[in-house]
N, C-alpha and C. Protein backbone atom coordinates (compact mmCIF):
# COMPACT_ATOMS: atom_id res chain seq x y z
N UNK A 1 82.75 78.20 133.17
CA UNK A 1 83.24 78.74 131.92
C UNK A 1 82.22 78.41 130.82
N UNK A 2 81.92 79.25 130.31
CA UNK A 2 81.08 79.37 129.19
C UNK A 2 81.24 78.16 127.48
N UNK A 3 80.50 77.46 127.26
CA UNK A 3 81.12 76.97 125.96
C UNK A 3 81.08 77.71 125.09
N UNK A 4 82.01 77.81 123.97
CA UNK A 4 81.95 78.63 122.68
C UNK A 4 81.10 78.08 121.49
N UNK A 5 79.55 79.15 120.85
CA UNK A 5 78.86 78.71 120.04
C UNK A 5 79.46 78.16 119.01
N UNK A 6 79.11 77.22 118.55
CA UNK A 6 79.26 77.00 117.08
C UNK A 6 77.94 76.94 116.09
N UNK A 7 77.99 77.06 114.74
CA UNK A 7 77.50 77.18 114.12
C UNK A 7 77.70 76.53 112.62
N UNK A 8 76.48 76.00 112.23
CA UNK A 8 76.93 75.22 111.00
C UNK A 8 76.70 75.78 109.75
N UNK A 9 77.65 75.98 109.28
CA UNK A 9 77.53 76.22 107.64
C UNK A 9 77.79 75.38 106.49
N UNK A 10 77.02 76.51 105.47
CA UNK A 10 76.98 75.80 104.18
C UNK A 10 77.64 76.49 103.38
N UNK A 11 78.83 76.36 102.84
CA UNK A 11 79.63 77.31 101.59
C UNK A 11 80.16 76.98 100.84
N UNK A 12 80.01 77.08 99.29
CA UNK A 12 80.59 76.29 98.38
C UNK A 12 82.00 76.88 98.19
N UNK A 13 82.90 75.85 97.98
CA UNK A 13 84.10 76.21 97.91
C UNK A 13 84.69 75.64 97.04
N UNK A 14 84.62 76.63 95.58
CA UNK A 14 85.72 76.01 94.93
C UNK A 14 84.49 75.52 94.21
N UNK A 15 83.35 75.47 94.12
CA UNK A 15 82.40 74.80 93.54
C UNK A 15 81.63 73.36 93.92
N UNK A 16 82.35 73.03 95.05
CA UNK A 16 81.70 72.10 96.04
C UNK A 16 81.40 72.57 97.13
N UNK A 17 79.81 72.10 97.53
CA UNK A 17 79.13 72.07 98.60
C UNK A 17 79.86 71.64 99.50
N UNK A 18 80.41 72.98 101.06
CA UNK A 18 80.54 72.12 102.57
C UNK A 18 80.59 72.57 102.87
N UNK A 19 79.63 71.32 104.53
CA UNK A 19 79.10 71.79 105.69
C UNK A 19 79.67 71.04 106.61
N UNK A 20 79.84 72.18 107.33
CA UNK A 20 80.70 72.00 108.82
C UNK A 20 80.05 72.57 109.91
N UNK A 21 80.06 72.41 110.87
CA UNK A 21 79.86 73.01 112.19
C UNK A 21 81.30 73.83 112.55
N UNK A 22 81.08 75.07 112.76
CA UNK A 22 82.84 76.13 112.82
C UNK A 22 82.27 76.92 114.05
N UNK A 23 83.46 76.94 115.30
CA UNK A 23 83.13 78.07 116.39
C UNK A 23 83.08 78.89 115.65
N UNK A 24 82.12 79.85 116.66
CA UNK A 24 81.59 81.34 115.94
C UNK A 24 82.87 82.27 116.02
N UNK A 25 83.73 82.13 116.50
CA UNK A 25 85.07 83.41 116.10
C UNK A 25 86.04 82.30 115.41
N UNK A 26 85.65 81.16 114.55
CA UNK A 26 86.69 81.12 113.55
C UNK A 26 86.99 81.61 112.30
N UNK A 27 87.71 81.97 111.94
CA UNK A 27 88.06 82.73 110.82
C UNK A 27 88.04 82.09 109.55
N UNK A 28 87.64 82.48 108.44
CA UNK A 28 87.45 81.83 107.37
C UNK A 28 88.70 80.48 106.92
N UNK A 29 90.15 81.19 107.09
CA UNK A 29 91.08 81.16 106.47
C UNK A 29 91.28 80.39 107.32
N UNK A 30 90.87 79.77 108.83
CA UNK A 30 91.19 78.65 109.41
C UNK A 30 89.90 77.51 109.14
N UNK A 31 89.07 78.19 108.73
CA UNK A 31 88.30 76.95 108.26
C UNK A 31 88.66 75.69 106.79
N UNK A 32 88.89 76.99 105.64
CA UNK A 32 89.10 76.57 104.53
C UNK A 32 90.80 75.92 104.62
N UNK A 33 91.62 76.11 106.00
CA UNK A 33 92.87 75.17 106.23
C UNK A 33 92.54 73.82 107.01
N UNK A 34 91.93 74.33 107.87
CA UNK A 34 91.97 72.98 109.03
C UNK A 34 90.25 72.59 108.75
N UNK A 35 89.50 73.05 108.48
CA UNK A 35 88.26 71.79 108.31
C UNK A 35 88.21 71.46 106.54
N UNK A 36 88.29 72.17 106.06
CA UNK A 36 88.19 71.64 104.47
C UNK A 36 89.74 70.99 103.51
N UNK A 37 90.77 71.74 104.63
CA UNK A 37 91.85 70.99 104.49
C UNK A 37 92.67 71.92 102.53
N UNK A 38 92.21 72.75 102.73
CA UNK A 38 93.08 73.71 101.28
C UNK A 38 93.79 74.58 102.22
N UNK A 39 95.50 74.03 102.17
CA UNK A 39 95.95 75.04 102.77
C UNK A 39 96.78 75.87 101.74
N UNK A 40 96.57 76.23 100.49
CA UNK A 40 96.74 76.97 100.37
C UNK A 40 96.57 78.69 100.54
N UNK A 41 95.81 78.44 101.28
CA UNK A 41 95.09 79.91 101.54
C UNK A 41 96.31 79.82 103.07
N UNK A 42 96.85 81.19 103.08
CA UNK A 42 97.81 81.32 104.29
C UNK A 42 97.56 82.61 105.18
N UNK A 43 97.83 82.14 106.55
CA UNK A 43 97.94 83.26 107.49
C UNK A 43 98.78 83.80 107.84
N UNK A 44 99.07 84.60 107.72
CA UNK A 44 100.45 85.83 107.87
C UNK A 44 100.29 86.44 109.04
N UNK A 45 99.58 87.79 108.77
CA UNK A 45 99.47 88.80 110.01
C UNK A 45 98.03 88.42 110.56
N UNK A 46 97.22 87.97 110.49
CA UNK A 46 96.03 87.95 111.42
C UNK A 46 95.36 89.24 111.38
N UNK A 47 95.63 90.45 110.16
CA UNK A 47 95.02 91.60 110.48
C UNK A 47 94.21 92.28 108.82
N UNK A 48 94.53 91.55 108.61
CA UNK A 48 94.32 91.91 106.62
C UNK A 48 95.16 92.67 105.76
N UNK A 49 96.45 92.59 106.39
CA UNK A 49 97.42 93.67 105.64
C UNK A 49 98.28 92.91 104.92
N UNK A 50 98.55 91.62 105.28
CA UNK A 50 99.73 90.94 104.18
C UNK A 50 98.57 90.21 102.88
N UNK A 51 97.78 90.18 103.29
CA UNK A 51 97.25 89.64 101.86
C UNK A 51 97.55 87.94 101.61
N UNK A 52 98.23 87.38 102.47
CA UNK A 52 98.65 86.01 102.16
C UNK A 52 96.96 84.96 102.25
N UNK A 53 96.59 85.65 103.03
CA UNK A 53 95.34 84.56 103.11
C UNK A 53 93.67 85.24 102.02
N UNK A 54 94.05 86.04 101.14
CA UNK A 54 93.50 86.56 100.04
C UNK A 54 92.60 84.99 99.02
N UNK A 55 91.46 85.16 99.24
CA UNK A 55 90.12 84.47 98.68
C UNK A 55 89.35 85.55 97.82
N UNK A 56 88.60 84.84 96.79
CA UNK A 56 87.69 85.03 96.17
C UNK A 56 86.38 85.03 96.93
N UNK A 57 85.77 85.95 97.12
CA UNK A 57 84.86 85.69 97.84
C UNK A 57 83.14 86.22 97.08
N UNK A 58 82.10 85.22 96.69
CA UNK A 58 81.13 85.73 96.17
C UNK A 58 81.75 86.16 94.48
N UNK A 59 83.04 86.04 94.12
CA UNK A 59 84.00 86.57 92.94
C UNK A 59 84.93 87.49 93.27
N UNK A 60 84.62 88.31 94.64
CA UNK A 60 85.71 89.34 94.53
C UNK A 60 87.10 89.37 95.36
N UNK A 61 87.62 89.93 95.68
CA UNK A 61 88.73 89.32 96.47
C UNK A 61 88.36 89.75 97.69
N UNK A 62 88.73 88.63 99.01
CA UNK A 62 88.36 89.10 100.32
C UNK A 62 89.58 88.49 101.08
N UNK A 63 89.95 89.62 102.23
CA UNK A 63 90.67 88.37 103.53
C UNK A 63 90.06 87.72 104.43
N UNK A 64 90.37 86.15 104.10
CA UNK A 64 89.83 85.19 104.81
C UNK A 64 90.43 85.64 105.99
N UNK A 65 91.48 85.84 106.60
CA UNK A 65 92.03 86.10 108.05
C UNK A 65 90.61 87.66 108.64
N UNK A 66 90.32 88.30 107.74
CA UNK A 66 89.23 88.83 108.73
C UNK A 66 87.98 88.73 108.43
N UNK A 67 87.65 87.74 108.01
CA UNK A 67 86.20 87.03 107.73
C UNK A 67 85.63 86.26 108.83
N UNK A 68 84.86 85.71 109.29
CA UNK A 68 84.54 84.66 109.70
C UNK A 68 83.92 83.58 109.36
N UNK A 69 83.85 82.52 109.51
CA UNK A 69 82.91 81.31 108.54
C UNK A 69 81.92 81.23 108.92
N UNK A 70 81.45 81.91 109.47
CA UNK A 70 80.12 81.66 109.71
C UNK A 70 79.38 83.17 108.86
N UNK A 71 79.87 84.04 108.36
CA UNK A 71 79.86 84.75 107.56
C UNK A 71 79.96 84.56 106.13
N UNK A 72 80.47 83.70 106.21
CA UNK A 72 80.49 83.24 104.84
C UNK A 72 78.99 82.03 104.48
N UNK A 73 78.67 81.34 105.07
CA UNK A 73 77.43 80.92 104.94
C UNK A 73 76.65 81.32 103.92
N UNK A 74 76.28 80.13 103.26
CA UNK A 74 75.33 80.67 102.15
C UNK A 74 76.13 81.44 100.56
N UNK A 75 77.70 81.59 100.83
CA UNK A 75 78.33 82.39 99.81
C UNK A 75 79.52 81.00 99.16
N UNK A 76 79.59 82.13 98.24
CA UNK A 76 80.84 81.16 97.20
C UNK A 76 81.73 81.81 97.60
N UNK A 77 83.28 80.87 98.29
CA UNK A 77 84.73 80.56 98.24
C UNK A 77 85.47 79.93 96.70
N UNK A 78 86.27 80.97 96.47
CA UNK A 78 87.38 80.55 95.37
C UNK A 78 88.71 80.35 96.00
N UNK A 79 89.38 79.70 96.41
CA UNK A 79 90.86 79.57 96.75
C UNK A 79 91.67 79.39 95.63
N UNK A 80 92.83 79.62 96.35
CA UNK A 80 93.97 79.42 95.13
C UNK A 80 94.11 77.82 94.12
N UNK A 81 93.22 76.84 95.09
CA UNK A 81 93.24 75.43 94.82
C UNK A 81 92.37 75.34 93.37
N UNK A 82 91.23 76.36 94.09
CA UNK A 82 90.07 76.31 92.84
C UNK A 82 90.75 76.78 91.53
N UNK A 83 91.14 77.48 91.78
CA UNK A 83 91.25 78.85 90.28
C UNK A 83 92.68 77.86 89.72
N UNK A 84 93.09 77.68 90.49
CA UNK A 84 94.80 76.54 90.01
C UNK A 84 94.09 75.78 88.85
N UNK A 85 93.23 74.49 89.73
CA UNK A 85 92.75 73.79 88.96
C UNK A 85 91.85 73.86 88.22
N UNK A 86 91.23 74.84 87.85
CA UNK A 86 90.15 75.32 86.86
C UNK A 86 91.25 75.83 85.67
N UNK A 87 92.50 76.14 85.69
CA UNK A 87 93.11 76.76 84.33
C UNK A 87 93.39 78.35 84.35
N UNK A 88 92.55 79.06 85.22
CA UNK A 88 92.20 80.22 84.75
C UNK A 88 93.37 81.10 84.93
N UNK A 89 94.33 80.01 86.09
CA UNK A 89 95.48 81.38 86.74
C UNK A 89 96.81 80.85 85.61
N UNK A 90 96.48 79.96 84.69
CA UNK A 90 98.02 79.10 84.43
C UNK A 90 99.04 80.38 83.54
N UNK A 91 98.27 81.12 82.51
CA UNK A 91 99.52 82.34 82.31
C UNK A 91 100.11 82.94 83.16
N UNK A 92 98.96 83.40 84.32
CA UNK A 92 99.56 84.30 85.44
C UNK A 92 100.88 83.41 86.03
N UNK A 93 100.16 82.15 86.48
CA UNK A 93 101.79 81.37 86.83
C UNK A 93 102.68 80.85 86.21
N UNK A 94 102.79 80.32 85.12
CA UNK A 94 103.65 80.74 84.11
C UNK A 94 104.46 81.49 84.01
N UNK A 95 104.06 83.19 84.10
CA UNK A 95 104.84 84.45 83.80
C UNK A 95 105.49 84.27 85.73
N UNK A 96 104.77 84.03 86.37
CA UNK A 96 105.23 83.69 88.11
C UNK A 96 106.86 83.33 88.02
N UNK A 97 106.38 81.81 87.19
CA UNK A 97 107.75 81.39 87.45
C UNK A 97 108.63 81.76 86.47
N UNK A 98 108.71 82.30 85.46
CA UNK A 98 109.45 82.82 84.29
C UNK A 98 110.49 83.72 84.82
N UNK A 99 109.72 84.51 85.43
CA UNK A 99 110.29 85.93 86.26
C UNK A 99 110.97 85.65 87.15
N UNK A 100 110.64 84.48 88.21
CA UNK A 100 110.77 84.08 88.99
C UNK A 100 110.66 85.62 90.58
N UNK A 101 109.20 85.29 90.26
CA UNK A 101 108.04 85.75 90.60
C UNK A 101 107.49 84.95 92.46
N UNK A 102 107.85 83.99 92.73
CA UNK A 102 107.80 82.97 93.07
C UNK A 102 108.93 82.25 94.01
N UNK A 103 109.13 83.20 95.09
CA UNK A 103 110.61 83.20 95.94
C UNK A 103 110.06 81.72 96.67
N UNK A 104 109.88 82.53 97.79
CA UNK A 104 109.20 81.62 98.60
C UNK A 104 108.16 80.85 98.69
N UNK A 105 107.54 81.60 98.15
CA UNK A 105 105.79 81.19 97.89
C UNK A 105 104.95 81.06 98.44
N UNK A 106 105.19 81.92 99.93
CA UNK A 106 104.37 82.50 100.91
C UNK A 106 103.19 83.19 100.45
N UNK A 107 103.39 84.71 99.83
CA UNK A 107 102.65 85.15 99.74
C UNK A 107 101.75 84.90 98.29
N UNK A 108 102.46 84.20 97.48
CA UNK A 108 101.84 83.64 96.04
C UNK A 108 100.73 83.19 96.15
N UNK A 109 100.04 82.68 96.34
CA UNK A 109 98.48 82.09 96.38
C UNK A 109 97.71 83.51 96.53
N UNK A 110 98.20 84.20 97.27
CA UNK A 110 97.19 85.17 97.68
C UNK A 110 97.70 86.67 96.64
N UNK A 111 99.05 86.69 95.83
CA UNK A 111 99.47 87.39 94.74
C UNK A 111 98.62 87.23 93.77
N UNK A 112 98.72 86.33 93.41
CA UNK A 112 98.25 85.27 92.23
C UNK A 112 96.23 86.11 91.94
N UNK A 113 95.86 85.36 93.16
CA UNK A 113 94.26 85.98 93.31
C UNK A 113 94.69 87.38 93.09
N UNK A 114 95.19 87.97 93.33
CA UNK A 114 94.75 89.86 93.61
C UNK A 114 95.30 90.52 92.18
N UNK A 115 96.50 89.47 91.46
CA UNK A 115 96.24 89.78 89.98
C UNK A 115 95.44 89.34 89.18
N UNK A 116 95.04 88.39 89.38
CA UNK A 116 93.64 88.09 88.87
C UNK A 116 92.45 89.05 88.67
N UNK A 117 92.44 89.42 89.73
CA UNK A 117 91.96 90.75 89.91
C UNK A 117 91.90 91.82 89.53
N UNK A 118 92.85 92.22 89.06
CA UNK A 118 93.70 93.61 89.30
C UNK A 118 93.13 93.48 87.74
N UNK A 119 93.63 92.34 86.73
CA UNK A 119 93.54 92.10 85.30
C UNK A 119 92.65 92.10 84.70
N UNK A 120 91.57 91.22 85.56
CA UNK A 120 90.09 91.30 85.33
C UNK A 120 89.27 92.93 85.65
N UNK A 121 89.88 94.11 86.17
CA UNK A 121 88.93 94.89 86.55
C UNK A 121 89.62 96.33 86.20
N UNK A 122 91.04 96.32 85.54
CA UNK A 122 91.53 97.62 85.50
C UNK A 122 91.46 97.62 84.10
N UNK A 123 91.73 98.86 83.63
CA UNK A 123 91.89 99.21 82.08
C UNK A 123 93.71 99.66 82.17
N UNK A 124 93.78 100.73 82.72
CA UNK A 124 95.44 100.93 82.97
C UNK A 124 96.14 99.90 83.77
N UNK A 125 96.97 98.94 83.15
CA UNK A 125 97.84 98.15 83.81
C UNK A 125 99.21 98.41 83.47
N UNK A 126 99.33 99.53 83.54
CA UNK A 126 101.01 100.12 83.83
C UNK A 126 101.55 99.77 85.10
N UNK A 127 102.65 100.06 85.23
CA UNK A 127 103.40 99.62 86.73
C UNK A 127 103.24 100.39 87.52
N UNK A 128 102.73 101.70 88.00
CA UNK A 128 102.31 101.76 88.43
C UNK A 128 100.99 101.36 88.97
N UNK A 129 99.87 101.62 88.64
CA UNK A 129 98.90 101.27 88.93
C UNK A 129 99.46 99.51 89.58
N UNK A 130 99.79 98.86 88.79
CA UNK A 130 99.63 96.78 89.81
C UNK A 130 100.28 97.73 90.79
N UNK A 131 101.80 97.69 90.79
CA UNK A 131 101.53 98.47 92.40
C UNK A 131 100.65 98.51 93.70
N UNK A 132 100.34 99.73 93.51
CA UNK A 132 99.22 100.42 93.88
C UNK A 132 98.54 99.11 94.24
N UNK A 133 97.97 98.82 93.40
CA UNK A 133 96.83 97.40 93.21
C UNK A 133 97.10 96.32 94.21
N UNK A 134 98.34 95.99 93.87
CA UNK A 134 99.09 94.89 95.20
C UNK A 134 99.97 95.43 95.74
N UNK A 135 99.18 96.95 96.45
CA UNK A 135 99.71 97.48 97.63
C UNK A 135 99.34 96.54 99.18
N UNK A 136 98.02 95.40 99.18
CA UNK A 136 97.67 95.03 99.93
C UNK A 136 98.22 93.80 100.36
N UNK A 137 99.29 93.67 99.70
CA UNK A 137 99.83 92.16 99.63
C UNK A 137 101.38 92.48 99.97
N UNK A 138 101.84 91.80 101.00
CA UNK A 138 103.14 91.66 101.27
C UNK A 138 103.95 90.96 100.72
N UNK A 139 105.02 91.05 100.18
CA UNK A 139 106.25 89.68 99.43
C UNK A 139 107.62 90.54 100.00
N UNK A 140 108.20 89.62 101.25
CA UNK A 140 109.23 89.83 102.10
C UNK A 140 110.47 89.19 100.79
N UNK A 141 110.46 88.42 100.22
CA UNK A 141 111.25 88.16 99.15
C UNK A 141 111.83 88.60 97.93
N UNK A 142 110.52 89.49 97.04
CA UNK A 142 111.50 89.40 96.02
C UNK A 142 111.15 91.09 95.56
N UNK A 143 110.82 91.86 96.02
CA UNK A 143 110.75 93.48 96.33
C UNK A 143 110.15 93.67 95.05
N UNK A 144 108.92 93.11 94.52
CA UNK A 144 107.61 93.14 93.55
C UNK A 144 108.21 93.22 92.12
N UNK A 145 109.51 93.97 92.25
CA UNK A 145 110.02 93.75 90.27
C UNK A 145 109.29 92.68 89.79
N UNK A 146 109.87 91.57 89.94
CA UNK A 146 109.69 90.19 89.59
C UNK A 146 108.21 89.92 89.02
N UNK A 147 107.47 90.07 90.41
CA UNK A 147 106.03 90.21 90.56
C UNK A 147 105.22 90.75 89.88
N UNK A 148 105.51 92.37 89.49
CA UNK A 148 104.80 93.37 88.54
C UNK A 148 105.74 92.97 87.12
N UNK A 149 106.74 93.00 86.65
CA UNK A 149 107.35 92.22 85.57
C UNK A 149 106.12 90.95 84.81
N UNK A 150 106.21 90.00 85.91
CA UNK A 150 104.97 89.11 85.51
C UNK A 150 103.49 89.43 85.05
N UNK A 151 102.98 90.50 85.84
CA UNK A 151 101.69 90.99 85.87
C UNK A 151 101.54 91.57 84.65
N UNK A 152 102.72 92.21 84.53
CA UNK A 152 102.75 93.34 83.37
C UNK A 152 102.92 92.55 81.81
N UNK A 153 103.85 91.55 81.62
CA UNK A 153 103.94 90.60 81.12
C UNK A 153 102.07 89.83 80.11
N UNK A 154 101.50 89.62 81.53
CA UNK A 154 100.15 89.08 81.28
C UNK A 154 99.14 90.15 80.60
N UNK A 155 99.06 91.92 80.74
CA UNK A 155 98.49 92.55 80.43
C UNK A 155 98.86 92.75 78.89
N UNK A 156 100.08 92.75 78.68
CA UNK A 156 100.26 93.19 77.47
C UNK A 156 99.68 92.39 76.44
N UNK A 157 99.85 90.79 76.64
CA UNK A 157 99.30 89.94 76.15
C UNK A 157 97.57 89.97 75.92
N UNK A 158 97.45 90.55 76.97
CA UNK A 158 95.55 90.81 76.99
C UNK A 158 95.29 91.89 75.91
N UNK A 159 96.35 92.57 76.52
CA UNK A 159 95.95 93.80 75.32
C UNK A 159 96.02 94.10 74.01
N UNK A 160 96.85 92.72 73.75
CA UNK A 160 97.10 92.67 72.06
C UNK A 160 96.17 91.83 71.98
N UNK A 161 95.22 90.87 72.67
CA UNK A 161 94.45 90.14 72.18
C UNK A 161 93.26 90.14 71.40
């Protein structure tokens, strides 16, 4: 039986340098859980459709569940840990829990990033459009009112700013 390559990388995450040695078919989103130990980043479907394991990747949003870490090499990781503790998401969560936005909190880490997103890069932030926007993200809990309520919440505020 064959051993499985591994390969060592270098990827800043979150703004710190780390290097690991990761088999070559591990997936980002099991690296940045089980070797760097941020589990906020979550695995859902294993296919890129729930969005729960949703990273910043290089700045933009990527699924760690279909990444690999050894792909990532050489690039910048933002997790939900980073952007938490940097400040940048605290209105977004704020309006999260206001709404109560924030059932379970499964898919939140990876909500959270993709409005980030959505805020940083659209001009129309009507309800439709977030929608649309976090069409890629699953929330088995609270059927997105809540969710886009919040989002929508944060735009208006941008927009009077």
């Amino acid at each position: 039986m064959a051993k499985e390559a591994h390969f060592s990388v270098a990827i800043t995450v979150n703004g710190a340098l780390v290097e690991a040695e990761a088999p070559a078919r591990e997936s980002l989103a099991d690296f940045l859980r089980h070797r760097v130990g941020l589990t906020g980043t979550h695995v859902g479907c294993e296919q890129g459709i729930c969005g729960a394991c949703t990273v910043r990747f290089d700045g933009r949003i990527a699924r760690s569940c279909l990444t690999l870490a050894a792909q990532a090499h050489g690039h910048s990781i933002e997790t939900i840990e980073g952007v938490t503790d940097s400040g940048e998401l605290a209105d977004l969560q704020e309006a999260f829990l206001r709404h109560n936005a924030a059932q379970c909190g499964f898919c939140t880490p990876g909500m959270l990033i993709s409005a980030a997103e959505f805020l940083d890069t659209h001009a129309a932030t009507d309800r439709e459009s977030i929608r649309a926007f976090l069409s890629g993200n699953y929330c088995r809990c609270t059927g997105y009112h809540a969710i886009v309520d919040a989002i929508e919440e944060i735009a208006a505020k941008q927009t009077d700013a």
